[in-house]
Protein backbone atom coordinates (compact mmCIF):
# COMPACT_ATOMS: atom_id res chain seq x y z
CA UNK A 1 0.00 0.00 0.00
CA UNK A 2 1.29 3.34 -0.80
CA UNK A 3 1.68 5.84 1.53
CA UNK A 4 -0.38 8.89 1.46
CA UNK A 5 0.26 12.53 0.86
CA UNK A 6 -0.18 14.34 4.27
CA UNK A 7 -1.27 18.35 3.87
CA UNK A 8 -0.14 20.71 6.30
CA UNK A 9 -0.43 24.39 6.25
CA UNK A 10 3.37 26.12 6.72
CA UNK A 11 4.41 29.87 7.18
CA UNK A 12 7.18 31.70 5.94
CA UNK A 13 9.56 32.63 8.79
CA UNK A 14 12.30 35.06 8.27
CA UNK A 15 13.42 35.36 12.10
CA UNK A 16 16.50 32.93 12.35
CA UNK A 17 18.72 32.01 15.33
CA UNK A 18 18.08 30.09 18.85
CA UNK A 19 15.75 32.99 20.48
CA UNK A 20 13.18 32.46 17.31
CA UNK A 21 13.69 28.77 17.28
CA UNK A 22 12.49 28.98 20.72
CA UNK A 23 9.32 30.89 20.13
CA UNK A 24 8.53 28.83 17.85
CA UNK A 25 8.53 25.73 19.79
CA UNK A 26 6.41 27.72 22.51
CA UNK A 27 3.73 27.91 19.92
CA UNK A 28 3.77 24.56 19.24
CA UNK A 29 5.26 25.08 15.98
CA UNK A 30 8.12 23.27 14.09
CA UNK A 31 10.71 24.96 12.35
CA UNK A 32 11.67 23.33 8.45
CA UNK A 33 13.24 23.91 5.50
CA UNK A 34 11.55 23.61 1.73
CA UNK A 35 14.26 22.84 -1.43
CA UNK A 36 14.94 21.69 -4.73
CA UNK A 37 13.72 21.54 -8.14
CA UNK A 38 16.17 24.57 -8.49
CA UNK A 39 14.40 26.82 -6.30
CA UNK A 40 15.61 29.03 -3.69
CA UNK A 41 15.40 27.39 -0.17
CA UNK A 42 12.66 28.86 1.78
CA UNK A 43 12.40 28.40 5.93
CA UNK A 44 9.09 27.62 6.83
CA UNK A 45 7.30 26.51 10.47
CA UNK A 46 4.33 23.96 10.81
CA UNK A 47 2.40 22.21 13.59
CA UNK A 48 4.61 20.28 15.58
CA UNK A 49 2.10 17.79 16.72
CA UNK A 50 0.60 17.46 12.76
CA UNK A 51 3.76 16.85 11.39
CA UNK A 52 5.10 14.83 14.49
CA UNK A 53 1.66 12.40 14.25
CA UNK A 54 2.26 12.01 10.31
CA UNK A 55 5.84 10.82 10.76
CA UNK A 56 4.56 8.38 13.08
CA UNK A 57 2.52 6.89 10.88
CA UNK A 58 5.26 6.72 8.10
CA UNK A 59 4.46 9.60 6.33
CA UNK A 60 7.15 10.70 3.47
CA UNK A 61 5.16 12.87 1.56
CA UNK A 62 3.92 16.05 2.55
CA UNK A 63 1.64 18.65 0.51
CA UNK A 64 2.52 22.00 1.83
CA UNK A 65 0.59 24.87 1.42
CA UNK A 66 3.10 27.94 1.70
CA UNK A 67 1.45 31.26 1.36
CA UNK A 68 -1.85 29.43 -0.49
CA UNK A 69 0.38 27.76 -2.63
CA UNK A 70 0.71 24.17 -2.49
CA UNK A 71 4.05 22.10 -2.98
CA UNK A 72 4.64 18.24 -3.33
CA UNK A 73 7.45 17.66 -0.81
CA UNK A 74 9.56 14.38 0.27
CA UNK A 75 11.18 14.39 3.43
CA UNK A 76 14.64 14.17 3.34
CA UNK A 77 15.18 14.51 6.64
CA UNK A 78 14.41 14.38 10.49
CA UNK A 79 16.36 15.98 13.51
CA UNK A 80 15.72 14.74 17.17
CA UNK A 81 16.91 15.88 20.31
CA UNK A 82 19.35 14.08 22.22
CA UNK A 83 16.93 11.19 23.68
CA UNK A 84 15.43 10.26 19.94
CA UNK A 85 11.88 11.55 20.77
CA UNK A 86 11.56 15.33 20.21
CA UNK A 87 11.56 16.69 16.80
CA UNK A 88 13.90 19.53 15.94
CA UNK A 89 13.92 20.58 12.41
CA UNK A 90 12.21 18.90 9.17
CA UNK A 91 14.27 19.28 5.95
CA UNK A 92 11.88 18.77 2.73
CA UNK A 93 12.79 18.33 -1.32
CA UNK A 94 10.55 19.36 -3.80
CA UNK A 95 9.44 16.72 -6.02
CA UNK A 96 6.76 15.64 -9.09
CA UNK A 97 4.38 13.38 -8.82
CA UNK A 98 5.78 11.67 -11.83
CA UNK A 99 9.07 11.98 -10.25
CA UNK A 100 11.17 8.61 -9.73
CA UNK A 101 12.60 8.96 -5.99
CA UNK A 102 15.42 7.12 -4.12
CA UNK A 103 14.61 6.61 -0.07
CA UNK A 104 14.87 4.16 2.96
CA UNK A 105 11.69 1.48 3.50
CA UNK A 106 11.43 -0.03 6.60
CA UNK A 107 11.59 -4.05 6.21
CA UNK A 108 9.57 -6.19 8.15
CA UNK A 109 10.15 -10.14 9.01
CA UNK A 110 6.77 -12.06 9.47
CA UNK A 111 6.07 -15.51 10.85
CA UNK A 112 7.98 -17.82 13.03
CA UNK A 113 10.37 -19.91 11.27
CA UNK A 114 10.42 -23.69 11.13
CA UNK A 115 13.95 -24.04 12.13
CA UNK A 116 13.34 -22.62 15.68
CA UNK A 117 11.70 -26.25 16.38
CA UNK A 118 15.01 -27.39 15.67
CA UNK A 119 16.67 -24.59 17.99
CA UNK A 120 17.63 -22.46 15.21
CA UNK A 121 16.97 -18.31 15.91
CA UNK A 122 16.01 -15.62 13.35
CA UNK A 123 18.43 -12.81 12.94
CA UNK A 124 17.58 -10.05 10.65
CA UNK A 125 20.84 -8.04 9.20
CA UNK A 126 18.88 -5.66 7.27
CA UNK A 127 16.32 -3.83 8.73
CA UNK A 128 16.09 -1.05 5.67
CA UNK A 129 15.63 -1.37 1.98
CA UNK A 130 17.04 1.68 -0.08
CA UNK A 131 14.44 2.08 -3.31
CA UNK A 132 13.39 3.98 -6.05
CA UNK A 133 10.02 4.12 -7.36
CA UNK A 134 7.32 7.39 -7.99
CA UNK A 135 6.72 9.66 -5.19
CA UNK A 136 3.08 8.43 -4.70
CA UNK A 137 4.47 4.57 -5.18
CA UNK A 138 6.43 4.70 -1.96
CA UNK A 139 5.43 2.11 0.57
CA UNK A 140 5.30 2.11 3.99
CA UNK A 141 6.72 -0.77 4.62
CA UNK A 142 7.61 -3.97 2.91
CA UNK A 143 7.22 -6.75 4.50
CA UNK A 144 8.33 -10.54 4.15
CA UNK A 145 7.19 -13.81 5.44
CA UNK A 146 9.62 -16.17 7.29
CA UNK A 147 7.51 -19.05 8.18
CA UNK A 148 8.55 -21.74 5.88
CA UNK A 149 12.42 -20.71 6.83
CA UNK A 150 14.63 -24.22 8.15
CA UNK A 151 17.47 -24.13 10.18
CA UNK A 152 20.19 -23.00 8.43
CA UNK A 153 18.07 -20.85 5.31
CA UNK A 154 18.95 -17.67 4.70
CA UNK A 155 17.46 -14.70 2.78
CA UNK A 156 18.93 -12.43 0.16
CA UNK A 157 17.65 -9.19 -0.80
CA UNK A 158 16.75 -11.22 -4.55
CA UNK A 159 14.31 -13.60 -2.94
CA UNK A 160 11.96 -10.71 -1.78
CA UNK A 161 8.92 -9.63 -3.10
CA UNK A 162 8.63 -5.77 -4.07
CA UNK A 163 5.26 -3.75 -4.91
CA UNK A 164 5.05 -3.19 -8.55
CA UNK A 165 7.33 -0.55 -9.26
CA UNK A 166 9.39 -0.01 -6.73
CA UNK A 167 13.02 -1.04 -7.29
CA UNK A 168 15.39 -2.42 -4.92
CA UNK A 169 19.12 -0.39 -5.34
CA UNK A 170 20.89 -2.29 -2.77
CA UNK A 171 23.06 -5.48 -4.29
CA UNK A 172 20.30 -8.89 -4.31
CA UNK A 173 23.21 -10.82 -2.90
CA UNK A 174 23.38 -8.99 0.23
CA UNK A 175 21.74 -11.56 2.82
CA UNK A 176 18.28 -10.41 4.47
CA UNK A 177 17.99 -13.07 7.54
CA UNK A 178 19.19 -16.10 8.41
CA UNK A 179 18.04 -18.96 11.07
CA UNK A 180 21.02 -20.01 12.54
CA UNK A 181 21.49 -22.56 16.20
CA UNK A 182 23.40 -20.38 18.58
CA UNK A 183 25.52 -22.15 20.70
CA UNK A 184 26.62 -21.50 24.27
CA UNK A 185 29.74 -21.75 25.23
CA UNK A 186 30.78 -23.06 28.78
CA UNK A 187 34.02 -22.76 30.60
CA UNK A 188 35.64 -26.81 30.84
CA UNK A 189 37.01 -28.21 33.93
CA UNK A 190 40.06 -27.91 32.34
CA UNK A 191 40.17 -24.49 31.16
CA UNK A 192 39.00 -23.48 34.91
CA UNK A 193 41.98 -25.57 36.45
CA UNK A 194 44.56 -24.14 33.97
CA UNK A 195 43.47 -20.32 35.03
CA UNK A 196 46.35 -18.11 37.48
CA UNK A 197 44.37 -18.76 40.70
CA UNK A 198 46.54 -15.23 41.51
CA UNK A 199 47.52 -13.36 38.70
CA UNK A 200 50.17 -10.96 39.18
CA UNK A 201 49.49 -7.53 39.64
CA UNK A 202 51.61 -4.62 38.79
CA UNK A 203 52.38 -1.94 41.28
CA UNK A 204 51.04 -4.70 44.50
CA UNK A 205 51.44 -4.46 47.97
CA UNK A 206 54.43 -6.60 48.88
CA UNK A 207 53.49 -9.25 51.70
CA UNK A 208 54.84 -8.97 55.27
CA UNK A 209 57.24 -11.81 54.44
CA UNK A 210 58.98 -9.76 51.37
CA UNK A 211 58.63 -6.46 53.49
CA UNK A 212 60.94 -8.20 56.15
CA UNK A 213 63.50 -9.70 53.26
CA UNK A 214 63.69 -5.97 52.03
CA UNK A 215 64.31 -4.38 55.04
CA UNK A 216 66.78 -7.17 56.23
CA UNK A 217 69.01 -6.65 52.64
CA UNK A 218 68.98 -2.92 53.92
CA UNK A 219 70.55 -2.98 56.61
CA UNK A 220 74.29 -3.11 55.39
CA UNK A 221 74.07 -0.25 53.22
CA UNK A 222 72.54 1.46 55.97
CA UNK A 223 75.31 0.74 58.32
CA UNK A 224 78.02 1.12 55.93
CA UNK A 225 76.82 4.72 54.90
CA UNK A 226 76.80 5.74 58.62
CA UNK A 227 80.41 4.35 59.01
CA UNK A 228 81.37 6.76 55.91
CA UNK A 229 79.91 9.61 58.01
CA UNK A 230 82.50 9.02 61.10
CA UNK A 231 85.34 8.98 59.27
């Protein structure tokens, strides 16, 4: 299923810098950016809480309506605050709706796999397809079914099944998932009796034992030094 185009009313700012950034977010507005299809860059804000919900639900394109004028727009990309859950800044590109795209699908693994009977565990490696298709061809996800995976399978990028349209641009041999037995491994009796019960440590305390040895060897060169004094 294709995503949808989200509209959202935006304003033209023209105050920059942290003090209007800050206003902004007081009024529960977002601050963005609009470019491409050589135009000039224009700053715009929006509703934070809009724009936040649409992302949420997958949202990559946007129809923005700047001064009554409405633009097709892909979003290029998102800034978060430190933690991952406040939005910061929206970037958007300009695009046709004709216009063949390039951008990052989430990939989705369905079904339990056969091979975990047999103690075998799914492990995804990718987790994001990059694809082209038309701006209102992009998915929202793609999904794949596991379930008839054995211990041992494994998945290449090849063996999935695209929408019509949309074009994979990664390499097919890359490898999706496997099922794979993990093994534990346990420390043998042998490997515990071989270990330094007490393994030296630089910069120790001596014992009271060497302490006694080192003050006994001393002694001499002690006595001998005061013996250079009387002379």
């Amino acid at each position: 299923m294709a995503v949808k185009t989200e509209k959202v009313d935006v304003k033209v700012r023209s105050e920059r810098g942290s003090r209007a950034i800050r206003r902004l977010r007081l009024g529960q507005m977002l601050p963005g950016i609009v470019y491409g299809h050589k135009q000039d860059p224009v700053a715009v804000s929006m509703p934070s809480g809009q724009v936040a919900n649409s992302l949420k639900r997958g949202a990559h394109v946007f129809e923005l309506s700047i001064d009554g004028r409405a633009e097709t727009c892909l979003v290029k990309e998102v800034q978060y605050d430190h933690l991952g859950q406040e939005i910061l800044h929206v970037d958007f590109a300009r695009v046709s709706l004709d216009e063949r795209v390039e951008i990052s699908v989430p990939l989705e693994l369905k079904g339990t796999p056969k091979g975990e009977a047999d103690g075998g565990v799914l492990q995804q490696i990718i987790a994001n397809l990059q694809v082209e298709c038309l701006v209102l061809d992009i998915p929202e996800i793609i999904r794949h079914n596991v379930s008839e995976m054995k211990l041992d399978d494994v998945v290449h990028i090849r063996d999935l099944q695209l929408p019509q349209g949309v074009k994979c641009l990664q390499d097919g041999e890359l490898i999706v998932a496997t099922v794979k037995e993990v093994l534990e491994v346990l420390p043998t009796a042998e490997a515990a009796e071989a270990a330094p019960a007490e393994p030296e440590l630089i910069g120790r305390k001596p014992s009271e034992e060497e302490a006694a040895e080192g003050e006994a060897g001393a002694a001499p060169a002690k006595g001998a030094a005061k013996g250079e004094k009387k002379e």
